[in-house]
Structure formats: C-alpha cells, structure tokens
C-alpha atoms as a PDB file:
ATOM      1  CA  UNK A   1     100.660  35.487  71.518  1.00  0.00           C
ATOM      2  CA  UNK A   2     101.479  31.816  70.900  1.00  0.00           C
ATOM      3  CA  UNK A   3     105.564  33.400  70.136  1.00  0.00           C
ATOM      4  CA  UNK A   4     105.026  34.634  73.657  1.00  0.00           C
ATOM      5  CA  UNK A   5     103.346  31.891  75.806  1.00  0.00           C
ATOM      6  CA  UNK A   6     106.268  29.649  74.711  1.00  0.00           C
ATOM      7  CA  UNK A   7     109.101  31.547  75.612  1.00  0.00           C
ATOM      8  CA  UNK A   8     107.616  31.918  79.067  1.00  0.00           C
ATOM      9  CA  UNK A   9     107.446  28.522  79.350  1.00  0.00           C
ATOM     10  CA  UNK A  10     110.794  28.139  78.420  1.00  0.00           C
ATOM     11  CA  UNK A  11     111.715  30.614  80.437  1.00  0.00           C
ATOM     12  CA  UNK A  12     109.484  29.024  83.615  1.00  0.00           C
ATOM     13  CA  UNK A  13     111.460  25.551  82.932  1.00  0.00           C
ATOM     14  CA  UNK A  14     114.366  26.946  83.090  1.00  0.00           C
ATOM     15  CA  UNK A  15     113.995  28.930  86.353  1.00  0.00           C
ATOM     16  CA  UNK A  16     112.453  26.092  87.623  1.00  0.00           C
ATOM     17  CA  UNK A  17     115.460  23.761  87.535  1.00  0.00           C
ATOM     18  CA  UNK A  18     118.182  26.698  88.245  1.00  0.00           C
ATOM     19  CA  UNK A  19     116.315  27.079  91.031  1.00  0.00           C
ATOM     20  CA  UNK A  20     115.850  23.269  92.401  1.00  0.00           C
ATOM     21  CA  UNK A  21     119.953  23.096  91.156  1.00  0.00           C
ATOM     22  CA  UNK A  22     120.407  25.269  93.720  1.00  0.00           C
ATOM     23  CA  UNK A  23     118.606  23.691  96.110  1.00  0.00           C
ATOM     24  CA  UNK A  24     120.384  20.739  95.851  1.00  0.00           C
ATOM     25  CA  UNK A  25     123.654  22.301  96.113  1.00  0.00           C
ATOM     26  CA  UNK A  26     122.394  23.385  99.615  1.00  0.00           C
ATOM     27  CA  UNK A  27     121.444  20.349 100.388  1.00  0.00           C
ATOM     28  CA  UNK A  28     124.756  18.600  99.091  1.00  0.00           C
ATOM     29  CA  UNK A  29     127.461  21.637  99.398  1.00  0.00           C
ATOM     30  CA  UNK A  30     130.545  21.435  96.957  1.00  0.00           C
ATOM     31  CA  UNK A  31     133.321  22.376  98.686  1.00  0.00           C
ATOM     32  CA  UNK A  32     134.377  25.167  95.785  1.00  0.00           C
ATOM     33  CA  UNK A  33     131.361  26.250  95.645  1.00  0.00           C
ATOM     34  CA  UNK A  34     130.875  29.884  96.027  1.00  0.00           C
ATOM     35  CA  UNK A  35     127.749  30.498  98.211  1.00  0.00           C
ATOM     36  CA  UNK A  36     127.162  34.214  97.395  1.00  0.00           C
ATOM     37  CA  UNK A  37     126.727  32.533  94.141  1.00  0.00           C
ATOM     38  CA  UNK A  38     123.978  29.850  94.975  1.00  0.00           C
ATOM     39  CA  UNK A  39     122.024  32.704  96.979  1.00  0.00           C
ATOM     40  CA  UNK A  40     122.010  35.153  93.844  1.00  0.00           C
ATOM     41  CA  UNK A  41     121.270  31.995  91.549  1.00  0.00           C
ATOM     42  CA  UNK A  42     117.857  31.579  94.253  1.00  0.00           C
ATOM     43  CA  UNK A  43     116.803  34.870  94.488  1.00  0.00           C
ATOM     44  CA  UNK A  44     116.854  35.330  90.621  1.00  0.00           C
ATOM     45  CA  UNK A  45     115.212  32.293  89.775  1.00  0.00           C
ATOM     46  CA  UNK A  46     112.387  32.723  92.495  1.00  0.00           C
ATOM     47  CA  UNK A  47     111.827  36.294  91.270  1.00  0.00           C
ATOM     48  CA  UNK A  48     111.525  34.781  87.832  1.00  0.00           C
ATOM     49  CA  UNK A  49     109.174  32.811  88.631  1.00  0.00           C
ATOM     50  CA  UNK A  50     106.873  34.413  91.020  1.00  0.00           C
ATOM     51  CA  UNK A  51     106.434  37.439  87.630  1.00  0.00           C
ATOM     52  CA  UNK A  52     106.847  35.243  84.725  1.00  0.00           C
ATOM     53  CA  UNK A  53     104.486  31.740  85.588  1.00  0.00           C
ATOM     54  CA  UNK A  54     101.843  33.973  86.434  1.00  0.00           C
ATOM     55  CA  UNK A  55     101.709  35.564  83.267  1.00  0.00           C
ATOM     56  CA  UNK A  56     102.493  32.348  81.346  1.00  0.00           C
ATOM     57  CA  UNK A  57      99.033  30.816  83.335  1.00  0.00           C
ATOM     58  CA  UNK A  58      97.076  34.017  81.881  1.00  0.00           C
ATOM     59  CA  UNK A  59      98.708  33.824  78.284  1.00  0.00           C
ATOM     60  CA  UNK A  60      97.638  30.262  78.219  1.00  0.00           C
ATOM     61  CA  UNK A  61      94.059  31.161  78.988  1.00  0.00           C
ATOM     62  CA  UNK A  62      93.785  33.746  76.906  1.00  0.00           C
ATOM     63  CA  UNK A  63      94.762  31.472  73.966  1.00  0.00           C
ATOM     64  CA  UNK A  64      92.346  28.163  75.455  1.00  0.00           C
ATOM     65  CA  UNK A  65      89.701  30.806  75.680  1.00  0.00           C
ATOM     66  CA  UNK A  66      90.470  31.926  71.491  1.00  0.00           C
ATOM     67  CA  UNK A  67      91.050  28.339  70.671  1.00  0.00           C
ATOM     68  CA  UNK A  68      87.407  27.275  72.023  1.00  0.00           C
ATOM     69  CA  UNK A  69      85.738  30.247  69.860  1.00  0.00           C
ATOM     70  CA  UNK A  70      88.248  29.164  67.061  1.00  0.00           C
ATOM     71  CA  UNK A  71      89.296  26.229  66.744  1.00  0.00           C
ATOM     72  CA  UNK A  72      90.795  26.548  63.573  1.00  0.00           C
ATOM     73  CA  UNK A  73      93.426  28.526  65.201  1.00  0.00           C
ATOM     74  CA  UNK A  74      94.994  25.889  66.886  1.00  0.00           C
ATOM     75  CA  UNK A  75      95.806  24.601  63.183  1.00  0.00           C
ATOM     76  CA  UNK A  76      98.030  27.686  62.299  1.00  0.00           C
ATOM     77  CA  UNK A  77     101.739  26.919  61.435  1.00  0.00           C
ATOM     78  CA  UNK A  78     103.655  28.852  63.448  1.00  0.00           C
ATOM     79  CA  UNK A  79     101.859  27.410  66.465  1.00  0.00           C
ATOM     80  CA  UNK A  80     102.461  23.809  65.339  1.00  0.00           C
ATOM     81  CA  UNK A  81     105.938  24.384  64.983  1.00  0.00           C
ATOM     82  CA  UNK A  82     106.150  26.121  68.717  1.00  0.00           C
ATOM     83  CA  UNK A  83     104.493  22.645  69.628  1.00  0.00           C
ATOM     84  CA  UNK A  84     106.760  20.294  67.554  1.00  0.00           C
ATOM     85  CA  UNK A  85     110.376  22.821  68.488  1.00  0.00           C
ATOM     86  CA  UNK A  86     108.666  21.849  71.618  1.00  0.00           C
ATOM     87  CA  UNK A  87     108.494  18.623  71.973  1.00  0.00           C
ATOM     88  CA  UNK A  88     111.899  18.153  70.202  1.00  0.00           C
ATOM     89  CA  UNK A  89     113.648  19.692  72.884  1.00  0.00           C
ATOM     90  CA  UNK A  90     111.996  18.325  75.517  1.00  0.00           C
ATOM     91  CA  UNK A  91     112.507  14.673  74.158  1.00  0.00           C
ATOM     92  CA  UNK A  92     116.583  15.281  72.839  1.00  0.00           C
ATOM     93  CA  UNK A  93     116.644  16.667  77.150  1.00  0.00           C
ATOM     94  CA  UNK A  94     115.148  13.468  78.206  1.00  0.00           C
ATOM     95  CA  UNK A  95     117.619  11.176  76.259  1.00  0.00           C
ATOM     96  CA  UNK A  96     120.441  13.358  77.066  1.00  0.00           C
ATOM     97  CA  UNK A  97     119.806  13.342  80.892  1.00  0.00           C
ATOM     98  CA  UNK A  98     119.468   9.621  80.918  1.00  0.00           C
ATOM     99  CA  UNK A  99     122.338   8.886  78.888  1.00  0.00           C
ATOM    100  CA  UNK A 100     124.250  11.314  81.737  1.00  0.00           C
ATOM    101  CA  UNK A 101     122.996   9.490  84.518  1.00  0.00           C
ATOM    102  CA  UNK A 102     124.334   6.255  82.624  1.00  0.00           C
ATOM    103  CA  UNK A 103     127.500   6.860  81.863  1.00  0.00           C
ATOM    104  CA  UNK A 104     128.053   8.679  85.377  1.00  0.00           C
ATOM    105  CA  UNK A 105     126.928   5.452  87.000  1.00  0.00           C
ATOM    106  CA  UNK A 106     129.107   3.527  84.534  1.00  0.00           C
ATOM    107  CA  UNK A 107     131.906   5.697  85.482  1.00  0.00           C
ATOM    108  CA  UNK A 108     131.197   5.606  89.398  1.00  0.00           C
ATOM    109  CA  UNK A 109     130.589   9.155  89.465  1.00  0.00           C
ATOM    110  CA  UNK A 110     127.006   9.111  90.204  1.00  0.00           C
ATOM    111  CA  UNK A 111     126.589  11.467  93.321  1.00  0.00           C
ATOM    112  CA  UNK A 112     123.321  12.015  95.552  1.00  0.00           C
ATOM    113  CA  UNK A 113     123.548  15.358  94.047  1.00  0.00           C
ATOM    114  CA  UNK A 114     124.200  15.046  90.532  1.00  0.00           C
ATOM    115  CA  UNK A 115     121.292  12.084  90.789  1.00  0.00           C
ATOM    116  CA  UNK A 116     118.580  14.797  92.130  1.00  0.00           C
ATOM    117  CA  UNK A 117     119.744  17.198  89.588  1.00  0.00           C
ATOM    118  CA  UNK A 118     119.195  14.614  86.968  1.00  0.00           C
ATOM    119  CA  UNK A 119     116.013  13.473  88.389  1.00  0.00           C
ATOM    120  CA  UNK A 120     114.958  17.355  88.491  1.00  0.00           C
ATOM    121  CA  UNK A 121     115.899  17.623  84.755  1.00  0.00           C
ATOM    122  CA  UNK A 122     114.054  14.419  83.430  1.00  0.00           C
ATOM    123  CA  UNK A 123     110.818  15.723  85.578  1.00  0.00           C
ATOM    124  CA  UNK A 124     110.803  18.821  83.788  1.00  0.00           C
ATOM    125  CA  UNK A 125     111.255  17.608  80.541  1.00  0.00           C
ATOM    126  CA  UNK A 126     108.974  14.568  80.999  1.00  0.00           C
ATOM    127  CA  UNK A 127     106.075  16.985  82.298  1.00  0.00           C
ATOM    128  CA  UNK A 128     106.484  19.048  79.328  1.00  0.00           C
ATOM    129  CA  UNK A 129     106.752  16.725  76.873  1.00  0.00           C
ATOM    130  CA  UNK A 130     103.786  14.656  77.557  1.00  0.00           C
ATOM    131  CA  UNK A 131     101.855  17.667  78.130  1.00  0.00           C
ATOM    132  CA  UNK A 132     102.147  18.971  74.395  1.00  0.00           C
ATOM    133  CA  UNK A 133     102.081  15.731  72.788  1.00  0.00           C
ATOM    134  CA  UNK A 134      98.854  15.383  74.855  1.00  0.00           C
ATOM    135  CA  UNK A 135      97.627  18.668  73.634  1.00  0.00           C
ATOM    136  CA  UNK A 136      98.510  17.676  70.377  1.00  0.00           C
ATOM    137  CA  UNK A 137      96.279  14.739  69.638  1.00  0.00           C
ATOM    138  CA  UNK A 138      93.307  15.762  71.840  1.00  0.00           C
ATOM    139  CA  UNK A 139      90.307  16.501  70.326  1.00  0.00           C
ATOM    140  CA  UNK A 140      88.098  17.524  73.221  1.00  0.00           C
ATOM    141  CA  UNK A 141      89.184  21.223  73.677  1.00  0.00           C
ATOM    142  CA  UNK A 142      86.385  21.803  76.838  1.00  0.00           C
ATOM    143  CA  UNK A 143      88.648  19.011  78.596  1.00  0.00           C
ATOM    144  CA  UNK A 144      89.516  20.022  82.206  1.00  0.00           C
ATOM    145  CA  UNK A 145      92.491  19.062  81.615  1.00  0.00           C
ATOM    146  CA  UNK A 146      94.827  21.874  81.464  1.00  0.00           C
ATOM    147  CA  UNK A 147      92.935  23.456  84.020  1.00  0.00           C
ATOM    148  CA  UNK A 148      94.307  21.034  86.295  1.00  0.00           C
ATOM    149  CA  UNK A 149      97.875  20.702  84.977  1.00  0.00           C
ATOM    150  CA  UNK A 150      98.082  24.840  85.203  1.00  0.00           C
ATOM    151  CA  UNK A 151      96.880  24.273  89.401  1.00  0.00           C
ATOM    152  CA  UNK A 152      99.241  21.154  89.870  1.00  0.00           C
ATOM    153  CA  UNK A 153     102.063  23.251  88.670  1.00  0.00           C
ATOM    154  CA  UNK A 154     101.687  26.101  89.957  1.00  0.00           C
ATOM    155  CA  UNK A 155     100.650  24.231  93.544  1.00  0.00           C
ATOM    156  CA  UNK A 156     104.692  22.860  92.731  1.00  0.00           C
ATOM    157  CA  UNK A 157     106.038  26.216  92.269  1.00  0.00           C
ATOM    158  CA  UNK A 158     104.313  27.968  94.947  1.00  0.00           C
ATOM    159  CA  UNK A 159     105.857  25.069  97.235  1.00  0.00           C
ATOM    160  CA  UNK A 160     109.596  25.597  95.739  1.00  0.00           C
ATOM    161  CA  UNK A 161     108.785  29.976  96.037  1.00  0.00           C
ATOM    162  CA  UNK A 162     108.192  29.311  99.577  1.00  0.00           C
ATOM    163  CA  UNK A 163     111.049  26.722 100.353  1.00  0.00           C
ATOM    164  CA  UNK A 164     113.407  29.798  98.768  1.00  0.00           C
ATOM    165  CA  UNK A 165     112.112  32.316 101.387  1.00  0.00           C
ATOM    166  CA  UNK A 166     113.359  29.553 104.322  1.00  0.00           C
ATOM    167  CA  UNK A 167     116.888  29.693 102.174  1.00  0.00           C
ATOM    168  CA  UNK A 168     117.923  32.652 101.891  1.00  0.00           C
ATOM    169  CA  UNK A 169     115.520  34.090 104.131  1.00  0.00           C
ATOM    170  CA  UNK A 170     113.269  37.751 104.220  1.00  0.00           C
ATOM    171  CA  UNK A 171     114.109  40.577 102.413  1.00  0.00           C
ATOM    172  CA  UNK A 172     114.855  42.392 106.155  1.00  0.00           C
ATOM    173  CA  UNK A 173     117.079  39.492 106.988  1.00  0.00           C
ATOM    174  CA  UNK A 174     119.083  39.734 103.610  1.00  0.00           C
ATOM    175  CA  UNK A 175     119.272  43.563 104.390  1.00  0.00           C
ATOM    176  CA  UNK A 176     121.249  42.705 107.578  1.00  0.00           C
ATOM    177  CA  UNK A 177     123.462  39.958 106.217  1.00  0.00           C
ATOM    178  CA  UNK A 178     124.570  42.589 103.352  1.00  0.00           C
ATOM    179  CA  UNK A 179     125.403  44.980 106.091  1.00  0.00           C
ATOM    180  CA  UNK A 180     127.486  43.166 108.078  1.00  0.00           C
ATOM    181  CA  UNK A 181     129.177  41.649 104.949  1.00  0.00           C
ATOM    182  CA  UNK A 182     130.348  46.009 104.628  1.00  0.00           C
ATOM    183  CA  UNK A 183     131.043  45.426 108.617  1.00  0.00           C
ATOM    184  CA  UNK A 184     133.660  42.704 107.716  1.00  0.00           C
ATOM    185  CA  UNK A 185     135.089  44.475 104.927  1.00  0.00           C
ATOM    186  CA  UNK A 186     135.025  47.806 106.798  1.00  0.00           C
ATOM    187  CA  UNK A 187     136.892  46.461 109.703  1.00  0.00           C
ATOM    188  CA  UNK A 188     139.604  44.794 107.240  1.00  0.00           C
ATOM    189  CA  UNK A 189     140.289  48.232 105.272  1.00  0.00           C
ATOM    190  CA  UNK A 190     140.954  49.916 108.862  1.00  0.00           C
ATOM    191  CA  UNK A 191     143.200  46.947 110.278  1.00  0.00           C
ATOM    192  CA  UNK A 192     144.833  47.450 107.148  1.00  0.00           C
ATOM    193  CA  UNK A 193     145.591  51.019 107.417  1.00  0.00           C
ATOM    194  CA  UNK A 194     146.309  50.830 111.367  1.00  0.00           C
ATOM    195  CA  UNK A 195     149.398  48.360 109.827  1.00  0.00           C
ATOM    196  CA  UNK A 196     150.456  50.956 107.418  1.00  0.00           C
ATOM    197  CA  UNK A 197     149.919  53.903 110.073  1.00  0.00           C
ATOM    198  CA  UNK A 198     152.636  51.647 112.746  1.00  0.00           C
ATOM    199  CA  UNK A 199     154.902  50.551 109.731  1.00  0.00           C
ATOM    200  CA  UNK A 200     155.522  54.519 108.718  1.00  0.00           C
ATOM    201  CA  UNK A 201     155.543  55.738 112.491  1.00  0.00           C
ATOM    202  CA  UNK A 202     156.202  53.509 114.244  1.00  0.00           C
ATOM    203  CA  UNK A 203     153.204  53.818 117.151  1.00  0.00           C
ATOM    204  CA  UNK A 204     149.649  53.079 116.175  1.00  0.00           C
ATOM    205  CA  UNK A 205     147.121  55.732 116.313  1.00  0.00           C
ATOM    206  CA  UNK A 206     145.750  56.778 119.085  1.00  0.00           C
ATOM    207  CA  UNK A 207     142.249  57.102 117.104  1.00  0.00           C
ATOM    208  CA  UNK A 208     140.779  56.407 113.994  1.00  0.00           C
ATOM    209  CA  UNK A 209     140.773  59.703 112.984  1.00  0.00           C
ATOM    210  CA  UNK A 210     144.689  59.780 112.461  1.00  0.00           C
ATOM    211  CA  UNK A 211     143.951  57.439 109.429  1.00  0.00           C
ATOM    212  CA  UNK A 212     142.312  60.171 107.227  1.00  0.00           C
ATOM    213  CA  UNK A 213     144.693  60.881 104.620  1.00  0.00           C
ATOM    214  CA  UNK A 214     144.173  63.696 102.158  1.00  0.00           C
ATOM    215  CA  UNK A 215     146.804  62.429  99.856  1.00  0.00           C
ATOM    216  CA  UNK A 216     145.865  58.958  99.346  1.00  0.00           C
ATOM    217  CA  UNK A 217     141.778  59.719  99.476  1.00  0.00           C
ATOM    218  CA  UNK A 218     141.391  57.267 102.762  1.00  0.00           C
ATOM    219  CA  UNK A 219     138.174  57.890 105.302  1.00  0.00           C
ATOM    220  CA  UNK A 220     137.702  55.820 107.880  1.00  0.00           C
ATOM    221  CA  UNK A 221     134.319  54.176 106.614  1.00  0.00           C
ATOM    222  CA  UNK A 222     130.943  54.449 108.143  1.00  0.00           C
ATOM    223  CA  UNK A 223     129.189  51.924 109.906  1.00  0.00           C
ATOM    224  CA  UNK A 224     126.216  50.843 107.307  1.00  0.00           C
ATOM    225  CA  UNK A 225     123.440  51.920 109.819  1.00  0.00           C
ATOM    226  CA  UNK A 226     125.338  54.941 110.943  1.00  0.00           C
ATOM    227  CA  UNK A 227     125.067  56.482 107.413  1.00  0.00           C
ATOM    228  CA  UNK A 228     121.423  56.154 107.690  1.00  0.00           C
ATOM    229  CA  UNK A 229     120.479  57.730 111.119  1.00  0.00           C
ATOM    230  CA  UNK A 230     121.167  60.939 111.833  1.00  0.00           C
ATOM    231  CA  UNK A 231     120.154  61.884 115.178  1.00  0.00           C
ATOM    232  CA  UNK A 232     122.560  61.227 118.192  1.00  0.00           C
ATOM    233  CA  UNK A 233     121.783  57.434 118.242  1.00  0.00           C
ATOM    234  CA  UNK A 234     124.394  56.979 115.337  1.00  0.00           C
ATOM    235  CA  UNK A 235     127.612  57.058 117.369  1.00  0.00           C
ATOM    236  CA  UNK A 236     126.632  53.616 119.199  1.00  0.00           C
ATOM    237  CA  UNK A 237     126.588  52.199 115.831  1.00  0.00           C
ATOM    238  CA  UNK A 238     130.179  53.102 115.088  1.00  0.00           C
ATOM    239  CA  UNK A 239     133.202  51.371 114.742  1.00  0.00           C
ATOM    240  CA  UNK A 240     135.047  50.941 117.938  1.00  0.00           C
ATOM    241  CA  UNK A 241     138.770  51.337 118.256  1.00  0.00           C
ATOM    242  CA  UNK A 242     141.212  51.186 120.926  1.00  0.00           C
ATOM    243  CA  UNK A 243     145.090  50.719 121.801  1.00  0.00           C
ATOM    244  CA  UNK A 244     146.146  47.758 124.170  1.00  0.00           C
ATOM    245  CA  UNK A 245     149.713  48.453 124.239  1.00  0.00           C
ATOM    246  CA  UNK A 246     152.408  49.312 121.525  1.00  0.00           C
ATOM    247  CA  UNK A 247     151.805  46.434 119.725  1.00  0.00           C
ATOM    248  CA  UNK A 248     147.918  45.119 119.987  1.00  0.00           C
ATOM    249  CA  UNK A 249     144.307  46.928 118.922  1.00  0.00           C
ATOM    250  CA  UNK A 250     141.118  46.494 119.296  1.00  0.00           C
ATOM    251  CA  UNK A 251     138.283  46.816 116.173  1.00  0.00           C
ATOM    252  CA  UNK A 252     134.722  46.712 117.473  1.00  0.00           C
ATOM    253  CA  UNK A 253     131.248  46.990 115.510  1.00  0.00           C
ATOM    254  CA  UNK A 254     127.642  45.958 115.806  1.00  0.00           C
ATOM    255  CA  UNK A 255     126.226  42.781 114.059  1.00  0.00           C
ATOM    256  CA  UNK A 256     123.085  42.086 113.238  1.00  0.00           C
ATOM    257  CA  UNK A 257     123.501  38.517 112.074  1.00  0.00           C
ATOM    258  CA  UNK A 258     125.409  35.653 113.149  1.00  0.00           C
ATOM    259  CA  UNK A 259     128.378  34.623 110.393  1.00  0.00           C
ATOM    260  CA  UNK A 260     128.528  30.979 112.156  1.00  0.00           C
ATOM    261  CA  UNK A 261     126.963  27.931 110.419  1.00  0.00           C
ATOM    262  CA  UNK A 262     123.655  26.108 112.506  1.00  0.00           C
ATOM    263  CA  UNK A 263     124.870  23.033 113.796  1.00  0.00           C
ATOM    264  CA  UNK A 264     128.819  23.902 114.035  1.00  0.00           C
ATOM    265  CA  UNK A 265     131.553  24.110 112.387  1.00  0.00           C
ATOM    266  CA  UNK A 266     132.815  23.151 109.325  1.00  0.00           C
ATOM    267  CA  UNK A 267     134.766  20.073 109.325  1.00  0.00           C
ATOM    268  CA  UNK A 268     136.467  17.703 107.185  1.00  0.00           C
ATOM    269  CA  UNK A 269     135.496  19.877 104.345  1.00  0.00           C
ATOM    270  CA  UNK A 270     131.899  19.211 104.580  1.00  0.00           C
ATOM    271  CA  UNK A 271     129.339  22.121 104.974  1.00  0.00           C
ATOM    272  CA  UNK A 272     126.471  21.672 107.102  1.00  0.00           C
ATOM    273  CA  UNK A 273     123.140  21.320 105.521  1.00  0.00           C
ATOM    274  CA  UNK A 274     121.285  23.879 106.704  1.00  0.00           C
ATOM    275  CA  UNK A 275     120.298  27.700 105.576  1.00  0.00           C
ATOM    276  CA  UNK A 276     123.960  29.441 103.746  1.00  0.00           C
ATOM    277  CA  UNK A 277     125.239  32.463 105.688  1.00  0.00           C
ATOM    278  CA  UNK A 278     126.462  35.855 104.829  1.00  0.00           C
ATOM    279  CA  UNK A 279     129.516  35.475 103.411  1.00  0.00           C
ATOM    280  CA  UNK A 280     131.120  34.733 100.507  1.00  0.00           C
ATOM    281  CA  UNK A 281     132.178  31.151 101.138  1.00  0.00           C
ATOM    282  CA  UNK A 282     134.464  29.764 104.567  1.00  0.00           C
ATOM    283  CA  UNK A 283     137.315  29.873 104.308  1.00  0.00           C
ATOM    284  CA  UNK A 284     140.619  31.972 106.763  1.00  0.00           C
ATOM    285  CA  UNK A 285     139.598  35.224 106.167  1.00  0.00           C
ATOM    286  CA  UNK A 286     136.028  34.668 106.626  1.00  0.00           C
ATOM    287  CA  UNK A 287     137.013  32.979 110.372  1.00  0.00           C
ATOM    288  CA  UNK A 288     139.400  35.377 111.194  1.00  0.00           C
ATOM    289  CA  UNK A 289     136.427  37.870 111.838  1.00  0.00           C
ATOM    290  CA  UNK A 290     133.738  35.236 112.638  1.00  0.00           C
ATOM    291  CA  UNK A 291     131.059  36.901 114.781  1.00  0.00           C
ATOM    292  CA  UNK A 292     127.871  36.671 116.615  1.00  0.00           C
ATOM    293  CA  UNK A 293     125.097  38.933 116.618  1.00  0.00           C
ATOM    294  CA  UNK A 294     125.680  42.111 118.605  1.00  0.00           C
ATOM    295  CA  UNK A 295     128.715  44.226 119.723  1.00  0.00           C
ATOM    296  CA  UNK A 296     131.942  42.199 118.777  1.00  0.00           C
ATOM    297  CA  UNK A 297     135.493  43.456 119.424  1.00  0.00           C
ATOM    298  CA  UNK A 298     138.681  41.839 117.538  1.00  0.00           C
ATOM    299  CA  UNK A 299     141.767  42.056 118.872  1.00  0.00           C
ATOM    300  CA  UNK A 300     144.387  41.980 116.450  1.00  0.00           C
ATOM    301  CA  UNK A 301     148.861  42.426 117.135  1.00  0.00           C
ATOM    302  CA  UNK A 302     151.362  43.210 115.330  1.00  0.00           C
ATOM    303  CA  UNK A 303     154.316  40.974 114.464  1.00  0.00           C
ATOM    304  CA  UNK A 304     156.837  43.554 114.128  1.00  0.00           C
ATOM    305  CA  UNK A 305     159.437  40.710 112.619  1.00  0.00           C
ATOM    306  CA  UNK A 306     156.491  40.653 109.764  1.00  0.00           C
ATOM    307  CA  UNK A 307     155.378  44.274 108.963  1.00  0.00           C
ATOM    308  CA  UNK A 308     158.542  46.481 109.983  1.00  0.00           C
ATOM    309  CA  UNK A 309     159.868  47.504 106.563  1.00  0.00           C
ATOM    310  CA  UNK A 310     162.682  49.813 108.391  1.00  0.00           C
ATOM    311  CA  UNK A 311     164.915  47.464 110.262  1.00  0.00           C
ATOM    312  CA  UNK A 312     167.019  50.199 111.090  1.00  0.00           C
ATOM    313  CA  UNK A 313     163.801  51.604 113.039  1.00  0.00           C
ATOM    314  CA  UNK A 314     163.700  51.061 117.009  1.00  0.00           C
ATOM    315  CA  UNK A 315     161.060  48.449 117.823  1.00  0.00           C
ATOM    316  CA  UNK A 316     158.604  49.057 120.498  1.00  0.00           C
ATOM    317  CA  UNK A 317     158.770  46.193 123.350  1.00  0.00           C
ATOM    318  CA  UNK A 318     155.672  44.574 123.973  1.00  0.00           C
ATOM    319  CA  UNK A 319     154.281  45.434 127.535  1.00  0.00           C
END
C-alpha cells in the first residue's frame, strides 16, 4: 500500500507539471512547436489526473485511517525510506530548478515561459517536500492537517482539469476537429490524383469516379460523416468536384470547425494566445486549404509548364 500511494504521487506530480508545461506553451507558443503535440501532451495528462489523484486521495486515507489504529506502522522501513527517496528528490528538484533559473538569467536566456515553467517546477517540489518532512516530525496523527492539504490540492487540480476542457475543448468538439483534419487530407490525396489523372491523359476527369484504379488500389475516400450515415442524407456530405475549364478544378467538402486562429492571423512568427486549432501546426500546406465552418470549395489549376512530364504532348489552352 505505502509502494503504491507513492508512485501515484509521483505519478500525480508529474502529470501535474506536463500538464501546466503545456499550458504555458499555449500561453507562450514556440514557433517549432508542434501543436498536435501540446494537445495530446493535455489530454493525457488531464486523463491522468482526473483517474490517478483520486485514487492517490483514497490510498492516503486508507493508510491515515491504519496509521491512527497503528501507529507503529508508520515506523516500518520501507515506508521511511518512501518518505526519505522522497524528500531527496524533491529537494535535489528544488536546487536543480533554481540553479536553472540562475544560470538562464546569467546567460540572458530567461524567457516568460521558461520562468513559469520553472516557477511550476519549484511549486511542485516545494509543496511536496515540506509536506513529508512535515509528516515526518509530527507527532499529532488526529491533526487536520492533511485533510486540508488533500482539499487544497485537489481544489488546484480540479481548477487546472477544468482550464484543459477550455483548451482543447469537449470531447464532441475534438470529434469534429479530427474529422476535418481526414477532410484536409482527403481533399489533398484527390488533388493529387486529379494531377496524375491530367499528366497521363492529358484532360482531367470529368468525375471523381475516373480516379478508381484497380491496379494501384486508389478509392476516392469517403467523407468522415458519410461513412457513418447511411440513409440518403449521406451524399450532401460528400466531396464535391467539378471542372472549370481544361486547366482548373474545384474540391468541395463540409467543415465542421473553423482551421483559422481567434484573433487573426499569424504574423511575424508569433501565434496568437488563444485555444490551438485542428491542425498539425501553420505552416503552407495547412493555409493552402484554410477553411471556415461549412461547405468550402478550393479551386486549384494546373501549371502545365510544372506537371507535364510529356513535352512532346499537345497542351490544352486555357479558356
């Protein structure tokens, strides 16, 4: 039991900063930082959290409640050496992190967000550590005490739980962003193959049915939603596609989400600080099939200078 109430407190620390990292790097966006990345890194360390602290809370009690019947328990080795590992890491973190935040001042690299990372560290470590070396030297084992530690933090990481769920938003609204994420990459496989289809013939096709190849496996993908529905209402969520003239096409599909950043665009490399999108990370693929919510249509042409491998092969005139 005592074996198994500390590593879920490890494991709660940890989860606790990954996830207040991550925060931070919302707040204060890198600009190589991959935000697919930063999402996964918040939805992990919230579900962590919301299962494991829980369970650490009733562990604890379970051992408070043994330790007031026994006292004697407390005194057993491998428990004082789960309290002194303890407090040995927790102090070698605290030195660590301020010798860090030193020599990153000393070396004028001392960031807004590498400070609030450090400062999340050192709170950690500092709360643990003078927790156990509190718990240590008491004598009064009916103290409220850790009562009211075990309601302060959990009051903290119900607060930092629910500051996730404005993130990266509700489970419904991560549902949508993941579809339209397969809308993007959807409409770039068929642009792709509409290339290929006018490089070998010459003409584009007249519909996306002419892309099915037996030879080379190809299907013209589904839209997400149209997989899932199959009455007559799944048609209007297909992908739309239509010829201009020789040279120009149109892709189509239904969003449910918009891929734009709140509050604009992206400029001189800094990200706006607000929730992270759907996508991977900005950047001129991600732009070229920007979107709002709703039916968008794309319409894409052919630079036959660029894509004709034949030059011996007659090139349609643009209308």
């Amino acid at each position: 039991m005592n074996l198994f109430s500390f590593g879920l407190l490890y494991t709660t620390v940890v989860s606790f900063i990954t996830l207040w990292f991550q925060y931070v790097n919302v707040l204060y966006p890198d600009i190589n930082q991959y935000h697919s990345g930063v999402l996964s890194s918040i939805r992990w360390a919230t579900a962590i959290l919301v299962v494991v602290f829980p369970v650490f809370v009733v562990t604890a009690w379970l051992l408070g409640k043994d330790f007031k019947q026994e006292p004697e328990k407390r005194e057993v080795r491998a428990r004082k050496w789960l309290v002194y590992l303890t407090l040995f890491v927790s102090a070698i973190t605290i030195v660590v992190d301020l010798v860090t935040l030193v020599y990153n001042f000393l070396d004028g690299g001392l960031t807004m967000a590498f400070f609030l990372k450090i400062l999340v560290v050192l709170v950690a470590a500092v709360a643990v550590f003078g927790y156990y070396i509190w718990d240590l030297r008491r004598t009064n084992f009916k103290s409220q005490k850790p009562k009211l530690f075990a309601w302060l933090a959990g009051a903290i990481i119900l607060a930092s739980v629910i500051y996730a769920f404005f993130l990266v938003g509700t489970p419904a609204q991560q549902r949508d962003r993941r579809f339209d994420e397969q809308r993007v990459n959807d409409l770039g496989m068929i642009q792709n193959e509409v290339i290929n289809y006018w490089t070998r013939k010459n003409v584009l096709p007249a519909k996306l049915d002419e892309l099915n190849n037996d030879l080379n496996g190809f299907r013209v993908p589904l839209d997400p939603i149209a997989t899932l529905i199959e009455t007559s209402d799944s048609a209007s969520y297909g992908y739309g596609y239509k010829v201009i003239n020789k040279l120009s096409f149109e892709l189509c599909a239904n969003f449910a989400t918009s891929s734009k950043y709140p509050g604009g665009t992206l400029k001189g490399g800094n990200y706006p600080r607000a929730v992270i999108e759907a996508y991977p990370y900005p950047g001129p693929y991600n732009q070229n099939w920007d979107h709002e919510a709703g039916r968008v249509c794309f319409v894409r042409t052919i630079d036959p200078s660029l894509y004709k491998n034949n030059p011996n092969a007659p090139v349609p005139l643009k209308y």
